[in-house]
Protein backbone atom coordinates (compact mmCIF):
# COMPACT_ATOMS: atom_id res chain seq x y z
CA UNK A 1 -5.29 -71.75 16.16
CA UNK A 2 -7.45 -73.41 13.37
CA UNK A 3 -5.59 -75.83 11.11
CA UNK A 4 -6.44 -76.46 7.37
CA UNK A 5 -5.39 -79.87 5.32
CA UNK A 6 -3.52 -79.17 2.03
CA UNK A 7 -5.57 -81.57 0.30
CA UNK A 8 -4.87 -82.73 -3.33
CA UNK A 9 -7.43 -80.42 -4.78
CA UNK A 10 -5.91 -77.53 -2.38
CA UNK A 11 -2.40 -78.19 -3.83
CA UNK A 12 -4.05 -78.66 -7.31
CA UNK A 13 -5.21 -74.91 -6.91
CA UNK A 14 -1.68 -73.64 -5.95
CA UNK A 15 -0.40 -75.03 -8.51
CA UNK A 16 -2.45 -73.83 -11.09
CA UNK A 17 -2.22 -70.21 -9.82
CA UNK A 18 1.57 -70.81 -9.87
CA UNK A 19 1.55 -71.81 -13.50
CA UNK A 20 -0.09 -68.86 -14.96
CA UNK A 21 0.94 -65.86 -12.10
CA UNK A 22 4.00 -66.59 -10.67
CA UNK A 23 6.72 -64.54 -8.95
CA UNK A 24 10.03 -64.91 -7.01
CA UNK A 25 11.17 -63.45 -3.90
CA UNK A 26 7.79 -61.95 -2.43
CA UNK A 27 4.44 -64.26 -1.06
CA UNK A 28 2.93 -62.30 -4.42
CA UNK A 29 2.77 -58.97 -6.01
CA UNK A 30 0.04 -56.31 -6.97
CA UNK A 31 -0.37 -54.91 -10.66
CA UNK A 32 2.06 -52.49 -10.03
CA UNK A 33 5.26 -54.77 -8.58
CA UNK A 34 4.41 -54.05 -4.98
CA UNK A 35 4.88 -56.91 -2.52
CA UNK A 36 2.00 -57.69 -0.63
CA UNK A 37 0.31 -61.13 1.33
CA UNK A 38 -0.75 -64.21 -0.37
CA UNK A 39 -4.28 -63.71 0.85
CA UNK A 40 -4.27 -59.70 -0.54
CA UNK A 41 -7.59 -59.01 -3.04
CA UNK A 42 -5.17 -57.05 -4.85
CA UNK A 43 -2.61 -59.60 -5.57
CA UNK A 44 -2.26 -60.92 -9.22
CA UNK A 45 0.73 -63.17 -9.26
CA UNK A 46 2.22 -65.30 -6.39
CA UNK A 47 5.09 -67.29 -5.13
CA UNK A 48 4.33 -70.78 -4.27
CA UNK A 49 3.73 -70.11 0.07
CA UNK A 50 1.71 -66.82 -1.12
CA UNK A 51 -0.23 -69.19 -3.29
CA UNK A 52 -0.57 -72.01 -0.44
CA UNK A 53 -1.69 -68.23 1.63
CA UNK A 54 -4.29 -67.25 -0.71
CA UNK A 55 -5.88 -70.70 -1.41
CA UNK A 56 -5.60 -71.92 2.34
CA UNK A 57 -6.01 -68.83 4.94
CA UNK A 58 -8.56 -65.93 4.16
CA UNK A 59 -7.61 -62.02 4.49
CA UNK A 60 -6.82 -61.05 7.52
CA UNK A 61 -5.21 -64.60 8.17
CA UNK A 62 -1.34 -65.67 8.56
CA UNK A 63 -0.21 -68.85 7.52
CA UNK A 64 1.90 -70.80 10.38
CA UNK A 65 3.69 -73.81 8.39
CA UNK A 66 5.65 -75.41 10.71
CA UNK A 67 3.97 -78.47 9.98
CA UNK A 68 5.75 -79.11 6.91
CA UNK A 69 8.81 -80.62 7.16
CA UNK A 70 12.00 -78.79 7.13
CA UNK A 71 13.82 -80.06 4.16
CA UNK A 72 9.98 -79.74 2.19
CA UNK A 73 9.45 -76.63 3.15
CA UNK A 74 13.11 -75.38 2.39
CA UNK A 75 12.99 -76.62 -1.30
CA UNK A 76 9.82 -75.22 -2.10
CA UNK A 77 11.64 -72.13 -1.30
CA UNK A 78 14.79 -72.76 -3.35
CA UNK A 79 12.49 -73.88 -6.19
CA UNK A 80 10.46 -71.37 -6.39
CA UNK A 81 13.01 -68.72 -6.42
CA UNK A 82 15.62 -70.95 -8.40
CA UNK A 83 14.12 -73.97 -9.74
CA UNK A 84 12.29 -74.82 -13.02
CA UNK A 85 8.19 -75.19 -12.47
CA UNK A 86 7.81 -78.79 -13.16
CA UNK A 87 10.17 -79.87 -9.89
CA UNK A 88 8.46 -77.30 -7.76
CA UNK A 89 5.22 -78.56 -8.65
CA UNK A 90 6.14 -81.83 -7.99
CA UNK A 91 7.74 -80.74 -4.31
CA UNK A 92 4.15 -79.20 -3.53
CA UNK A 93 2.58 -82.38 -3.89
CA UNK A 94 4.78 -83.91 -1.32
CA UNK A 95 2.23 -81.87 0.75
CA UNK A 96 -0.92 -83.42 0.23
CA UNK A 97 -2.28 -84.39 4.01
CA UNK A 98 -0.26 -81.83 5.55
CA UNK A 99 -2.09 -79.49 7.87
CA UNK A 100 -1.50 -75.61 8.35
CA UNK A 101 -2.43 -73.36 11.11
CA UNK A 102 -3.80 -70.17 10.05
CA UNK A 103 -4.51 -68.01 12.70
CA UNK A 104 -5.40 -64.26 12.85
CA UNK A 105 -3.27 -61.40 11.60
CA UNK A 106 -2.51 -59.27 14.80
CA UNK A 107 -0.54 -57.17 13.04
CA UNK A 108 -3.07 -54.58 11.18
């Protein structure tokens, strides 16, 4: 499996996608509402792991982010979903350093 920093410029990225396309309770959505991966061409708006998805792994990748820590990971969840943008942003840049695996999508 190939691992991938979330450098500051990464994170920077995520974040900006975040503050003009976001959405809750999906990694992101198409024009028409539909749920899809982070890393799908035709997503337009993301949550903040299908954002860390599309700028970190390429189609046809899955994101495997057991590398961030626990209580981390778990508030960029409740944040995203709950939280107000400015505290979320700030939990995301907790992860600069941070490496990912990415590895490939045996699913399709």
């Amino acid at each position: 499996m190939k691992t991938v920093t979330l450098t500051e410029k990464r994170v920077e990225r995520v974040i900006e996608l975040l503050k003009n396309h976001h959405t809750t309770e999906a990694y992101a959505r198409t024009t028409d509402g539909r749920p899809t991966r982070g890393n799908d061409p035709e997503a337009v708006c993301w949550c903040a792991l299908g954002a860390i998805e599309k700028v970190c792994a390429p189609k046809g990748t899955l994101l495997r982010l057991g590398e961030i820590p626990a209580e981390i990971f778990t508030n960029i969840v409740s944040l995203n979903d709950h939280g107000r943008l400015h505290q979320l942003c700030a939990e995301l840049r907790k992860c600069v350093g941070m490496k990912i695996g990415v590895r490939e999508d045996f699913s399709k």
